[in-house]
N, C-alpha and C. Protein backbone atom coordinates (compact mmCIF):
# COMPACT_ATOMS: atom_id res chain seq x y z
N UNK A 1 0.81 -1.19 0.00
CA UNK A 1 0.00 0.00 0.00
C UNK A 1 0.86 1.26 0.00
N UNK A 2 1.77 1.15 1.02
CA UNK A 2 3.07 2.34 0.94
C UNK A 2 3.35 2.59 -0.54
N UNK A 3 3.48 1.70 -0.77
CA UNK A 3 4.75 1.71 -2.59
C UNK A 3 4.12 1.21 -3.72
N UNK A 4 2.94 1.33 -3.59
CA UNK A 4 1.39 1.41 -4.53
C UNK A 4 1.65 2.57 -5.42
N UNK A 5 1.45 2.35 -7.06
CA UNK A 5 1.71 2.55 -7.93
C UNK A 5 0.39 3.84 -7.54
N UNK A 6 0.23 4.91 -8.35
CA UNK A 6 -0.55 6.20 -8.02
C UNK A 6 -2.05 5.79 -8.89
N UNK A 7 -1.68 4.89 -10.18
CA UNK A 7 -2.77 4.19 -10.61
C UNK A 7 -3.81 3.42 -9.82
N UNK A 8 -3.05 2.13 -9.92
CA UNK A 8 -3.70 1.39 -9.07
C UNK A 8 -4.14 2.09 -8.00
N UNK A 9 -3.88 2.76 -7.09
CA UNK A 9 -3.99 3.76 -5.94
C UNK A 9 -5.59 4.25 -5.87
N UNK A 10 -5.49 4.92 -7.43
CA UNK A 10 -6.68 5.68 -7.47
C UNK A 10 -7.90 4.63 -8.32
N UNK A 11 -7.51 3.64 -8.87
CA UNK A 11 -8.28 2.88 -9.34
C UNK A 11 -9.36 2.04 -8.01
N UNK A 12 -8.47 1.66 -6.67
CA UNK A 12 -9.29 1.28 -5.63
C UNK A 12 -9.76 1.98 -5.05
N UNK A 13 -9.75 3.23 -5.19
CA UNK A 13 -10.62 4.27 -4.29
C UNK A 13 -11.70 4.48 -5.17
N UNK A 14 -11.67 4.26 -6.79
CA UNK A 14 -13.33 4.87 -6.99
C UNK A 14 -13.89 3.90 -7.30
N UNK A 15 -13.12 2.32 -6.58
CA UNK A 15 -14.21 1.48 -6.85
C UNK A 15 -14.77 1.18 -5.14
N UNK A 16 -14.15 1.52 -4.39
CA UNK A 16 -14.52 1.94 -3.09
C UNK A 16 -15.77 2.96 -3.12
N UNK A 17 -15.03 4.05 -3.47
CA UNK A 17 -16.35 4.91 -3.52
C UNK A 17 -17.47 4.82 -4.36
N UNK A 18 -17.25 3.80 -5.86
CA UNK A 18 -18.68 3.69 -6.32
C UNK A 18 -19.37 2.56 -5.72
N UNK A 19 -18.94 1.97 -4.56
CA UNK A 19 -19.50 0.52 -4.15
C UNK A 19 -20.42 1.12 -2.98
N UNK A 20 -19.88 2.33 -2.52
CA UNK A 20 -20.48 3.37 -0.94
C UNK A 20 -21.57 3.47 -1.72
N UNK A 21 -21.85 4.21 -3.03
CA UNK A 21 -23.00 4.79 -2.70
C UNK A 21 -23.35 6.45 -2.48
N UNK A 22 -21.54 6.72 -2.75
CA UNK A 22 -21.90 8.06 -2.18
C UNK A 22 -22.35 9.74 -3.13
N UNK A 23 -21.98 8.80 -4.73
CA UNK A 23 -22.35 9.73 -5.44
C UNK A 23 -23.96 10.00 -6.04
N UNK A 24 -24.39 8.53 -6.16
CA UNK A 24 -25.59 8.64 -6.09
C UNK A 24 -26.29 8.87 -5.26
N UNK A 25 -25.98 8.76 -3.84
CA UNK A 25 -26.58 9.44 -2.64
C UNK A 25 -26.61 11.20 -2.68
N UNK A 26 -25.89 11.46 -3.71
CA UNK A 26 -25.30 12.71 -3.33
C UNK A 26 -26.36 13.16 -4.74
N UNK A 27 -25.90 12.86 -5.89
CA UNK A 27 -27.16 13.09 -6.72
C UNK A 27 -28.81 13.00 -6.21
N UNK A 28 -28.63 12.13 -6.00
CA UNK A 28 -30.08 11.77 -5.08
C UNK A 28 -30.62 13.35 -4.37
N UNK A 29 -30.08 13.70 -3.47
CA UNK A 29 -30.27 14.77 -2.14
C UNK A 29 -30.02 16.24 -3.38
N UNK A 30 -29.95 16.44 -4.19
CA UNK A 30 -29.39 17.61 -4.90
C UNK A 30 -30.37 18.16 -5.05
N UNK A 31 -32.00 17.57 -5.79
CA UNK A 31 -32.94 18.39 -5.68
C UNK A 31 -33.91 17.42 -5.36
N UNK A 32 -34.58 17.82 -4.66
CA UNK A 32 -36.63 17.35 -3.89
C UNK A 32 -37.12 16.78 -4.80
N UNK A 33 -37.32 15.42 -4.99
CA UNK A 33 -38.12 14.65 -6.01
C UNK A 33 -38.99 14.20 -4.89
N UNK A 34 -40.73 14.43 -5.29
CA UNK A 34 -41.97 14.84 -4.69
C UNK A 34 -41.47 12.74 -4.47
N UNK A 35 -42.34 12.57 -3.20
CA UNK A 35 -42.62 11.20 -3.30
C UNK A 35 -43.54 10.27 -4.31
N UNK A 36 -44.24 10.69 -4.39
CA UNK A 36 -44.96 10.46 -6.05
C UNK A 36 -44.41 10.20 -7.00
N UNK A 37 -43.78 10.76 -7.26
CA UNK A 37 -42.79 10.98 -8.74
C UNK A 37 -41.49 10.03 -8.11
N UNK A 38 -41.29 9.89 -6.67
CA UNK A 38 -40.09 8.98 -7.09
C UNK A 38 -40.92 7.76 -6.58
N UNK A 39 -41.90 7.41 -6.14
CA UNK A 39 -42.41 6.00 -6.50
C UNK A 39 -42.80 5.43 -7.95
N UNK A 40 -43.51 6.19 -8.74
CA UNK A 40 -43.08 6.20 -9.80
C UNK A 40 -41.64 6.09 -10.86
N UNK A 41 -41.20 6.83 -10.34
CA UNK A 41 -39.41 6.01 -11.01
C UNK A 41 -39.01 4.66 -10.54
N UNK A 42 -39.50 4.23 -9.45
CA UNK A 42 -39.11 3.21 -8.79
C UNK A 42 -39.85 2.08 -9.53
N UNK A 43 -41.15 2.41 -9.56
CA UNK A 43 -42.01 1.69 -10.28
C UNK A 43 -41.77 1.07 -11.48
N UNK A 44 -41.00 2.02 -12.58
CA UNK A 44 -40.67 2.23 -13.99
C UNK A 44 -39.29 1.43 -14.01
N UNK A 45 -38.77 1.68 -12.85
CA UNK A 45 -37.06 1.20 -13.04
C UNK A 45 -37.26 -0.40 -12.49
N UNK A 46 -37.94 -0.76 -11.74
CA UNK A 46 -38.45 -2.38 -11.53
C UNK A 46 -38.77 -2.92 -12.57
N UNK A 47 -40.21 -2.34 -13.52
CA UNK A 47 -40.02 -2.58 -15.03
C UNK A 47 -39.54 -3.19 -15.59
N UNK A 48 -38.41 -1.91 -16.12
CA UNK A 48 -37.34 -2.07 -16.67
C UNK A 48 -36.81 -3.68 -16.70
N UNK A 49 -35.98 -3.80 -14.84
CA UNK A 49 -35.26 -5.19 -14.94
C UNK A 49 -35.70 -5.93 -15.15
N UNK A 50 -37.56 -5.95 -14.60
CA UNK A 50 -37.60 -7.00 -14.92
C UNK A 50 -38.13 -7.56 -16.58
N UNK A 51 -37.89 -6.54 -17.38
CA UNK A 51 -38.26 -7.02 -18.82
C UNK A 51 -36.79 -7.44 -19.25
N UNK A 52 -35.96 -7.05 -18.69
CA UNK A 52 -34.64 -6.96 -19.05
C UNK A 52 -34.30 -8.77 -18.86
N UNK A 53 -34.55 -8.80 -17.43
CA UNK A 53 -34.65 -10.47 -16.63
C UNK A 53 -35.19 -11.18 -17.66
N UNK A 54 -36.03 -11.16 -17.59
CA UNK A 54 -37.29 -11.89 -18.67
C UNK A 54 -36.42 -11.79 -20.43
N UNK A 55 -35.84 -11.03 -21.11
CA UNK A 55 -35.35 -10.87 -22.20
C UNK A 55 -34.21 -11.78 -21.93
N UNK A 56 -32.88 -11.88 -21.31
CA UNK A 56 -32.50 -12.72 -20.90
C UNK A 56 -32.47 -14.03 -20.92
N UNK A 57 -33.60 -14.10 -20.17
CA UNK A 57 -34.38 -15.54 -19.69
C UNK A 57 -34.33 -16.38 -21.12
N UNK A 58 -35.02 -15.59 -21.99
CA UNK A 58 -35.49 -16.05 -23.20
C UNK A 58 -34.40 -16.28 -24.11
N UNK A 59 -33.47 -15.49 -24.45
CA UNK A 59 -32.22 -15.48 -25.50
C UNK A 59 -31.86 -16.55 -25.36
């Protein structure tokens, strides 16, 4: 870790930090999405996988 190449270095930190959660948490909180509208995305984005699952399934 001392004598860790500056690559590699920074390559485990933004897979650290994209595994947190913290940018989409951070997008998330940026502006007030009404609860409505984000059950609805939630709704739409379940959808999604699961046509995605199902497309899959089938290939």
């Amino acid at each position: 870790m001392e004598n860790e190449p500056v690559d590699k270095l920074l390559k485990r930190f933004k897979k650290k930090y994209e595994r947190s959660g913290t940018l989409k948490e951070y997008r998330a909180r940026t502006f007030y999405t009404k609860p409505s509208v984000e059950n609805r995305l939630k709704l739409s984005r379940r959808k999604r996988r699961a046509q995605r699952a199902n497309e899959e399934m089938n290939s």
